[in-house]
Protein backbone atom coordinates (compact mmCIF):
# COMPACT_ATOMS: atom_id res chain seq x y z
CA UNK A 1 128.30 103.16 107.56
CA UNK A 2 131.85 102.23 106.69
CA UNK A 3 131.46 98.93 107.68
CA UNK A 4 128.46 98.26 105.45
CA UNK A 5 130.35 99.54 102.42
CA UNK A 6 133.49 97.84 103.58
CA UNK A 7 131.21 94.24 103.71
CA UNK A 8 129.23 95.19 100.79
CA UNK A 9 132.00 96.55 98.07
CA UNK A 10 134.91 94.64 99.93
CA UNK A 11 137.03 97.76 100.21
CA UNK A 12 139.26 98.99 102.69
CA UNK A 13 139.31 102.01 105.13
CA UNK A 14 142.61 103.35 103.14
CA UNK A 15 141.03 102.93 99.81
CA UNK A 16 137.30 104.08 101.23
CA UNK A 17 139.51 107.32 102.14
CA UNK A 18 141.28 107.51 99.21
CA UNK A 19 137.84 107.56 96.87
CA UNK A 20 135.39 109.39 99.46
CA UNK A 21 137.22 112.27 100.64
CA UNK A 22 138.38 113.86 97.60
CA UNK A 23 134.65 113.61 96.12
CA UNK A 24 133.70 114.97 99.38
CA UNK A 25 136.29 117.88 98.14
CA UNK A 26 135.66 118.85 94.90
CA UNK A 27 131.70 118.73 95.43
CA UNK A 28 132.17 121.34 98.01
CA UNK A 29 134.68 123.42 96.10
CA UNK A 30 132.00 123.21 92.99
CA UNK A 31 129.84 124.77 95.32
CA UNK A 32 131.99 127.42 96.34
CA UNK A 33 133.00 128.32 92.30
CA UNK A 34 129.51 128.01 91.63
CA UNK A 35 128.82 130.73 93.84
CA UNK A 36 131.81 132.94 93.03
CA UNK A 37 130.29 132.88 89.24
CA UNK A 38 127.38 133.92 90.29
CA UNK A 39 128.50 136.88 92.59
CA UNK A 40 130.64 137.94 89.83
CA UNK A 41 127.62 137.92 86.83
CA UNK A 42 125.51 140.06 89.19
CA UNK A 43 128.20 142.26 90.20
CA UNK A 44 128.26 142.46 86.44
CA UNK A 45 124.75 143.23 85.22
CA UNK A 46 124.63 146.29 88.40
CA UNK A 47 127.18 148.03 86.54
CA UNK A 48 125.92 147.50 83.46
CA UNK A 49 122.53 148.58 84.36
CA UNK A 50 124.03 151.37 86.72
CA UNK A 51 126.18 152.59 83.70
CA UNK A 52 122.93 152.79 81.67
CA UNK A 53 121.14 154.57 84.64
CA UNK A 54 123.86 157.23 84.29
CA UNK A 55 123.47 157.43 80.58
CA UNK A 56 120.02 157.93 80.45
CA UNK A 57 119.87 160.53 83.18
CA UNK A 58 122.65 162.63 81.92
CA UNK A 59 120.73 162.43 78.28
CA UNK A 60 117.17 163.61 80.04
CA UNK A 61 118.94 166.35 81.84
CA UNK A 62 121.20 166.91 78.76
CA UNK A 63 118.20 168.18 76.74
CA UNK A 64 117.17 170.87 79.33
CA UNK A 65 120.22 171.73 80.90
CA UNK A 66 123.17 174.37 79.92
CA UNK A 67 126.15 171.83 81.38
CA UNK A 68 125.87 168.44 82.90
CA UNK A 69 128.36 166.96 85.93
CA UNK A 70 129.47 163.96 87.68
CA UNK A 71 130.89 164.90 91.02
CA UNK A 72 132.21 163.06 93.44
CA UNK A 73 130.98 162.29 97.40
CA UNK A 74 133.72 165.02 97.95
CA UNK A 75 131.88 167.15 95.25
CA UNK A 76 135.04 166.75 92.99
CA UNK A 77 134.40 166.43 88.97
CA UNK A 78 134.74 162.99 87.68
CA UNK A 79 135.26 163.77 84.24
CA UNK A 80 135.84 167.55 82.47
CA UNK A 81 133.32 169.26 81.73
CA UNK A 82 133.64 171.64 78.51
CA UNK A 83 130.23 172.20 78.84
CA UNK A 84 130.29 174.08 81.85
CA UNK A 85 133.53 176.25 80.80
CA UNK A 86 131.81 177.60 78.12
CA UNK A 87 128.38 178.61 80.09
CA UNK A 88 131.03 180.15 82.32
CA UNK A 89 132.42 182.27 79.90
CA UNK A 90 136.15 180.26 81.04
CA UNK A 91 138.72 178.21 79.64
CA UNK A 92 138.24 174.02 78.97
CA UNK A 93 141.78 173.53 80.06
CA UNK A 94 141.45 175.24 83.44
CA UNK A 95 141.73 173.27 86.27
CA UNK A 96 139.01 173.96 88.02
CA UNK A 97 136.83 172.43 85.00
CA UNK A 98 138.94 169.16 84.68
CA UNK A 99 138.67 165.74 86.26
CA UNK A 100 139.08 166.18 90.17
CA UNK A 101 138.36 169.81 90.27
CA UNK A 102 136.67 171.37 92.82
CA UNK A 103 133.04 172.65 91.85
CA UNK A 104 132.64 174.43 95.71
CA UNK A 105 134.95 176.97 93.82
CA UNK A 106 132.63 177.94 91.20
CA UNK A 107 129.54 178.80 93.82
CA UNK A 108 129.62 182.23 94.87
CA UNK A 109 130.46 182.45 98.75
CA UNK A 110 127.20 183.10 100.47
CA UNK A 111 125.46 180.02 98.28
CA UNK A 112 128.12 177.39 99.06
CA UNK A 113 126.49 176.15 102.62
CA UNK A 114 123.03 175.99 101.52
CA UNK A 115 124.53 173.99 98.33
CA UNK A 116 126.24 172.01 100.23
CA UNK A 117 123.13 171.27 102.82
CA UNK A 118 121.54 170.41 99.14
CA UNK A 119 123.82 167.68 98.11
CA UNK A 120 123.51 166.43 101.80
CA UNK A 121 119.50 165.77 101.48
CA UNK A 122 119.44 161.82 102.25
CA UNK A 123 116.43 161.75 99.41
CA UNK A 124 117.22 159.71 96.80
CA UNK A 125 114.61 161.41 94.35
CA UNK A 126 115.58 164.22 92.03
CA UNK A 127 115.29 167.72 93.83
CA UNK A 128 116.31 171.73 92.44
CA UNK A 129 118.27 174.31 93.81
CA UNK A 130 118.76 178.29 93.13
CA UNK A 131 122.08 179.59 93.10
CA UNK A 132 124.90 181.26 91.57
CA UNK A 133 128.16 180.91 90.14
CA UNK A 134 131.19 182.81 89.75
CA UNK A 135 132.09 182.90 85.57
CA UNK A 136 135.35 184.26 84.07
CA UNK A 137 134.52 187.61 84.74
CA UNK A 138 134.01 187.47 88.44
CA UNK A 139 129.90 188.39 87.66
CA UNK A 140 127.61 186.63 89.40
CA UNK A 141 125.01 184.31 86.97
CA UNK A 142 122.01 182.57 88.44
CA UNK A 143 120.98 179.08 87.66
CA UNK A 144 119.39 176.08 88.18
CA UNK A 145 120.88 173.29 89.86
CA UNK A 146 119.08 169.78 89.30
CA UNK A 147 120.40 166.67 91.43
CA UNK A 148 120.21 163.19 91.48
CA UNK A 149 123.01 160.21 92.93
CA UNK A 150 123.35 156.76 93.03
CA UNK A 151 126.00 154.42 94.47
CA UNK A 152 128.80 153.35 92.52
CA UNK A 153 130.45 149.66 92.25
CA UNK A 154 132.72 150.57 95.65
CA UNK A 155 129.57 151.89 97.32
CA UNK A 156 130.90 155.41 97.14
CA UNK A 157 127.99 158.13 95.88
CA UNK A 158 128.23 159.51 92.23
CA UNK A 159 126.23 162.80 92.19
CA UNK A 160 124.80 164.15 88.51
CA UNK A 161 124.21 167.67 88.64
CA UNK A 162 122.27 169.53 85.70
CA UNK A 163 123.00 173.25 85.72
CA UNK A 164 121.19 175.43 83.86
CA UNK A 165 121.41 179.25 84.00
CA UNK A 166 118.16 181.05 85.32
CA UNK A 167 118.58 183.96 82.45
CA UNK A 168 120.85 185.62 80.24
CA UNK A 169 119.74 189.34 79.90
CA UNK A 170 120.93 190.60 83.27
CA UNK A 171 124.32 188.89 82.76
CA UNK A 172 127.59 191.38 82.41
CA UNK A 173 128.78 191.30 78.88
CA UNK A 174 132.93 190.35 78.40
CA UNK A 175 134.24 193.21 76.87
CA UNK A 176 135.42 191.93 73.59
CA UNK A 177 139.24 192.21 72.51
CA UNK A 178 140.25 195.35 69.71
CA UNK A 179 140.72 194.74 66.20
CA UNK A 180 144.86 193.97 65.95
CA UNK A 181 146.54 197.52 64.87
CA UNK A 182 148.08 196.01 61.68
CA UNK A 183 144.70 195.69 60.47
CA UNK A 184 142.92 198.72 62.17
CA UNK A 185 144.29 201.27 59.53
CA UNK A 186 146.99 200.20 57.01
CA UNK A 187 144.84 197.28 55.83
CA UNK A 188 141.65 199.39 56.17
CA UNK A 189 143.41 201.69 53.81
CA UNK A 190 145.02 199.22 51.37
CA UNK A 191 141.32 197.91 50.91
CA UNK A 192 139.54 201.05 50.53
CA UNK A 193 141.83 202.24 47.77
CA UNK A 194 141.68 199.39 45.67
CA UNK A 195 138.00 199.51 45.73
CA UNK A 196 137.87 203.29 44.87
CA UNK A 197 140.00 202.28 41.69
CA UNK A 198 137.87 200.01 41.06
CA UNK A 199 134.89 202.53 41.33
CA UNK A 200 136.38 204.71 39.03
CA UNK A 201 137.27 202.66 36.56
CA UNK A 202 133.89 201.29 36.23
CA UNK A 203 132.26 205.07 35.99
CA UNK A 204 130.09 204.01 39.33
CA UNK A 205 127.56 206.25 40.31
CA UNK A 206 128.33 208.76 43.04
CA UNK A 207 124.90 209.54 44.38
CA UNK A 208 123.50 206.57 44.96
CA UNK A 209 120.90 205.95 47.57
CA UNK A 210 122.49 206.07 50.96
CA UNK A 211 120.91 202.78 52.00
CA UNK A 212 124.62 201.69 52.50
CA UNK A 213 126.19 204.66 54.18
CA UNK A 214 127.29 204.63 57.71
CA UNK A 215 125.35 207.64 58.85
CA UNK A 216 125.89 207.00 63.23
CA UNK A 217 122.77 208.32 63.74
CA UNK A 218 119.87 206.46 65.50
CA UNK A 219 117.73 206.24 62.08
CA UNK A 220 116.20 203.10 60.97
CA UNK A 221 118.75 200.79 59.81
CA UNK A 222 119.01 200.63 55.60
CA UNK A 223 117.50 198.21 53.84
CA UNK A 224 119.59 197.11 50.67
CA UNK A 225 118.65 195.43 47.64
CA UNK A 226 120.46 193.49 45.00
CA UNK A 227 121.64 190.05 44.77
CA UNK A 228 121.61 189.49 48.72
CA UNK A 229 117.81 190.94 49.09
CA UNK A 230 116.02 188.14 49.57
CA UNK A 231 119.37 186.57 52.38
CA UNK A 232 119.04 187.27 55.63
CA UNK A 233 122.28 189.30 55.89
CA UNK A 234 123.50 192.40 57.86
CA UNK A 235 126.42 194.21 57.28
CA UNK A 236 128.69 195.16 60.47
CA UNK A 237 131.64 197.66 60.76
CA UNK A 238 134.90 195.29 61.26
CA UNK A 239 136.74 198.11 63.32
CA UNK A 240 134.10 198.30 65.85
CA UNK A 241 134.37 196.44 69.05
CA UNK A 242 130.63 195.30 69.02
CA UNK A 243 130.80 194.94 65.24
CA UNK A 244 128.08 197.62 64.55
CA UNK A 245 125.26 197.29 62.02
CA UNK A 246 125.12 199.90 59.21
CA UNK A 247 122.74 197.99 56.76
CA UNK A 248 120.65 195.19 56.11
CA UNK A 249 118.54 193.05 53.66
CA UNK A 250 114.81 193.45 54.12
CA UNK A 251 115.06 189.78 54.51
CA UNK A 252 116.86 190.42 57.75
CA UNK A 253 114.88 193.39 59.01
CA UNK A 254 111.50 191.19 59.06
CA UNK A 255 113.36 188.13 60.33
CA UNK A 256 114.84 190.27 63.37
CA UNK A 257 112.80 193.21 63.34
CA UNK A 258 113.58 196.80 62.62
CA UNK A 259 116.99 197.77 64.67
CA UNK A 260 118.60 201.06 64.36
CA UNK A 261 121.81 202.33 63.92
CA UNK A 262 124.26 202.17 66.10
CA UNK A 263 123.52 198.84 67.86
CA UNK A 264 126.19 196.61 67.88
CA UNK A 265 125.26 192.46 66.04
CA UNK A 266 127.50 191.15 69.05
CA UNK A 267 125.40 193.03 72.02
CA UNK A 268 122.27 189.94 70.08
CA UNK A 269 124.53 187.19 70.61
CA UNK A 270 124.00 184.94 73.86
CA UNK A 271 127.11 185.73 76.27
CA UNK A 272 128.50 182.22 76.37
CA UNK A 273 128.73 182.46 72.36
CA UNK A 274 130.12 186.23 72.00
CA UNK A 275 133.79 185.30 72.05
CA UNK A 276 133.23 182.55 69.64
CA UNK A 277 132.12 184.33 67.47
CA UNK A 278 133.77 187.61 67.78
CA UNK A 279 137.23 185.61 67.07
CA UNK A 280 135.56 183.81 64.24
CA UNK A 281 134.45 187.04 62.68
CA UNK A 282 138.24 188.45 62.47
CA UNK A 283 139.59 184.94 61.65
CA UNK A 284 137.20 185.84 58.53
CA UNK A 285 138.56 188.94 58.20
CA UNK A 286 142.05 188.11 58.27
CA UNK A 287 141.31 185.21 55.73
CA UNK A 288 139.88 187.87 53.26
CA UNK A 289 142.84 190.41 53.60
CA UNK A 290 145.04 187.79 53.04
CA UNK A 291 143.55 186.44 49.81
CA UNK A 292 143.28 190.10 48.97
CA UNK A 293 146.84 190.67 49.00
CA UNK A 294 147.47 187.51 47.25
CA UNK A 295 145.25 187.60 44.62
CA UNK A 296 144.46 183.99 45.71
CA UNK A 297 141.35 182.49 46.79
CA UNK A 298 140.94 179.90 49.55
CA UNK A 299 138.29 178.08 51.72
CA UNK A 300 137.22 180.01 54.47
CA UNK A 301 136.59 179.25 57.80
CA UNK A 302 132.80 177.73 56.92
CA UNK A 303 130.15 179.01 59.38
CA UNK A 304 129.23 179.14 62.92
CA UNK A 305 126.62 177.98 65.19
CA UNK A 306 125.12 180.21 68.01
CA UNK A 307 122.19 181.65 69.87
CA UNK A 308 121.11 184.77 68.63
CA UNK A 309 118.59 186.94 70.57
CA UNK A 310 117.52 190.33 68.55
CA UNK A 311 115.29 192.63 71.12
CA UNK A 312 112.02 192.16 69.36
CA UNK A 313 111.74 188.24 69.71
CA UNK A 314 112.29 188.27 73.53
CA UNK A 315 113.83 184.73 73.46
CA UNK A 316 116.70 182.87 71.92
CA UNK A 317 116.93 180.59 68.83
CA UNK A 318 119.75 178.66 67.48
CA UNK A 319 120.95 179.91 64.28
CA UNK A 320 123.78 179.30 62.00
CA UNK A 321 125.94 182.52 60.68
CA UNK A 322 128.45 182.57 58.03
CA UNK A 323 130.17 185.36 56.39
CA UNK A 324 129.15 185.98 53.04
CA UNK A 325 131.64 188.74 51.87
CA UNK A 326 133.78 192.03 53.16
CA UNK A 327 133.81 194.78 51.10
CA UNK A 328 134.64 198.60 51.24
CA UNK A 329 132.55 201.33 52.96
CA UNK A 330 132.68 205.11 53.99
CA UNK A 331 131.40 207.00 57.38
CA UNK A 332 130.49 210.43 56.01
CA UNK A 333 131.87 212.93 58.25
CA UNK A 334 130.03 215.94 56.66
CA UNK A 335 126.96 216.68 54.58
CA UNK A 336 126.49 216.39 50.82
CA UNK A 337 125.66 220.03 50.85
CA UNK A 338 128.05 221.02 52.90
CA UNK A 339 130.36 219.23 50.44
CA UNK A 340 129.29 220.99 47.03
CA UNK A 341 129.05 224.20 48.94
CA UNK A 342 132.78 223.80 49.87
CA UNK A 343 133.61 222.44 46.01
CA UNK A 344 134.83 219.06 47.72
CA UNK A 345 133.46 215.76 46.24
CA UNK A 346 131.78 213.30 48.78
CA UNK A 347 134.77 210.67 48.92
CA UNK A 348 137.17 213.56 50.16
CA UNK A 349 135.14 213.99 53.57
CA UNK A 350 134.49 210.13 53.57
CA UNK A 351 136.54 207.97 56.49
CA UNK A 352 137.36 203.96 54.74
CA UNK A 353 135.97 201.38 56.34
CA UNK A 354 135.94 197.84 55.98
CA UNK A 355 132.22 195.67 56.25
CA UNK A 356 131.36 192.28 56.98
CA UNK A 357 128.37 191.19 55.88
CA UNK A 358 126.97 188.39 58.13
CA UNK A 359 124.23 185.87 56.65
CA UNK A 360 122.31 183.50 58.97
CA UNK A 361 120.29 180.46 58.50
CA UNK A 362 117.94 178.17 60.32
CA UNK A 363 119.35 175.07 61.66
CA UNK A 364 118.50 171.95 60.36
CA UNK A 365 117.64 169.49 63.27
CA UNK A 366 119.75 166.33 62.12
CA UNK A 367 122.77 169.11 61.90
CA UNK A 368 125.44 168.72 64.09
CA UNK A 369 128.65 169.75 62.96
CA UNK A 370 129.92 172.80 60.73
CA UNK A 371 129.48 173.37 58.11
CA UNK A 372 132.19 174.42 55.42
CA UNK A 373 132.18 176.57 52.37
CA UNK A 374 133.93 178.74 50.36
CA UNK A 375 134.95 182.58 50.98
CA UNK A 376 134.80 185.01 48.37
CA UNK A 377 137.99 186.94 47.93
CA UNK A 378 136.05 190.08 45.48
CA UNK A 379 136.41 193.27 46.84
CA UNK A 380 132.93 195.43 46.50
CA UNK A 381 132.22 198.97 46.92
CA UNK A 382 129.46 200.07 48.75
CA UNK A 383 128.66 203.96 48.71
């Protein structure tokens, strides 16, 4: 062969070297980079179509699920997991629910080798597992675990884990934390005062019905009418630690059905939401005695989404509660008769009290944020 090209072209071995061997070269390094390109656009589209694997399993499990998380082949989180904190009744910023903490530590002790004989199963099809987890409060809550894994770009598995909890009734209720002292009395006081000036200045009725009286007996709840009659709102005692309900619109009554006295709004709410709202009910309430003492009026802190569960639907529904106004109240400690047979008026025997009256709405679907709006700083006085 080289001596044909060497008769037929006339060149010589050194220049047939020169010429040949570096084409010889770069063809086979084109391969080479050729192939390199290639290895690097799949290596591309798998992650790309893993990454939307992960998206669009976390979304389907998202929709039935309490909490959804990515753990590792060491069954460490991946990422936090807010989500799961709150079902748990615990902090965000704990450790346990941020990236690389250990989920074996939420599982209650006698479910953690059957769990972990769970994640083991070689399937690679989505399978469900019963067990229970420790929340803030030590108490044992049962739920669902759904599974599912797949292999990440270093071939290491990624497990997604939907946990949903098995059922909220049974489930130990936090006790909630006592109104602050500086507003249990003096402010309770201050309040109740300027609203029986403002009674008696305005030649109010004293015998009205006692639809709005704290009576703390088990009768039917009040129904009140007025300008809120056709809200759904309910009026709660702010000094009582499961913010009791003294009245309510007729509105409210058929939306919940009929409650009794006595029974505290916050005993309704779904566990993982009590806290939330407990503290926004007081932030409320500390917004209102400050624009009372100011004489100022200020946006409020807007409304709040939960689950609500009243004993008469037998389910929960998402609802949206805001706080439509506080005003002045009175637990009668004696009777009315008792009270004209001693010669004392009804106000004398009458203990102040401050009430929050809590309006809910339905939730619009396309809503997904809070909504703000404007507290009322007026002080009423409800007999």
């Amino acid at each position: 062969m080289l001596v044909f090209v060497q008769l037929r072209w006339g060149m010589t071995l050194v220049l047939y070297q020169t010429i040949v061997v570096p084409s010889i070269f770069i063809c086979i390094l084109s391969v080479f980079v050729e192939q390199s390109r290639e290895s690097e656009l799949r290596a591309t589209l798998e992650a790309k179509a893993s990454k939307e694997l992960e998206t669009s399993v976390e979304a389907v499990l998202a929709t039935i699920c309490d909490a959804v998380v990515l753990l590792s082949s060491s069954f460490r989180l991946l990422r936090p997991s807010p989500h799961l904190a709150g079902m748990l009744l615990g902090s965000s910023s704990s450790a346990v629910f941020m990236t690389d903490g250990n989920f074996i530590d939420l599982l209650v002790e006698s479910d953690r080798d059957s769990f972990l004989q769970f994640m083991g199963d070689p399937s690679i099809h989505a399978n469900m597992l019963h067990a229970h987890m420790r929340d803030a409060n030590s108490s044992a809550v049962t739920v669902h675990f759904y599974h599912t894994k797949y292999l990440d770009l270093e071939g290491q598995s990624v497990h997604i884990i939907g946990v949903r909890e098995d059922s909220e009734e049974n489930r130990p209720q936090p006790p909630p934390q006592e109104l602050q002292s500086s507003l249990s009395r003096q402010v309770v006081d201050e309040v109740w005062d300027r609203a029986h000036e403002s009674r008696a200045s305005s030649n109010n009725n004293n015998n009205r019905s006692t639809a709005s009286s704290i009576s703390g007996s088990s009768d039917p709840m009040p129904l009140v009418e007025g300008d809120h009659a056709m809200s759904r709102c309910v009026w709660v005692d702010a000094s009582s630690i499961d913010l009791m309900m003294v009245k309510c619109t007729p509105e409210f009554s058929a939306w919940s059905g009929p409650s009794g006295l006595n029974v505290g709004l916050l005993n309704w709410v779904a566990p993982v939401d009590q806290s939330n709202f407990y503290e926004f009910f007081h932030k409320a309430l500390n917004h209102y005695v400050q624009c009372a003492q100011d004489g100022s009026e200020s946006v409020g802190p807007g409304s709040i989404v939960l689950k609500l569960k009243p004993p008469h639907w037998g389910r929960s529904i998402e609802t949206e509660a805001e706080i439509a106004e506080f005003c002045a109240g009175r637990s009668n400690s004696n009777s009315n008769d008792n009270n004209i047979n001693e010669g004392r008026t009804e106000d004398s025997l009458s203990e102040p009290r401050i009430l929050g009256c809590v309006s809910f709405k339905n939730i619009r679907k396309t809503r997904t944020t809070q909504k703000s709006s404007k507290s009322s700083s007026r002080t009423f006085c409800c007999s």
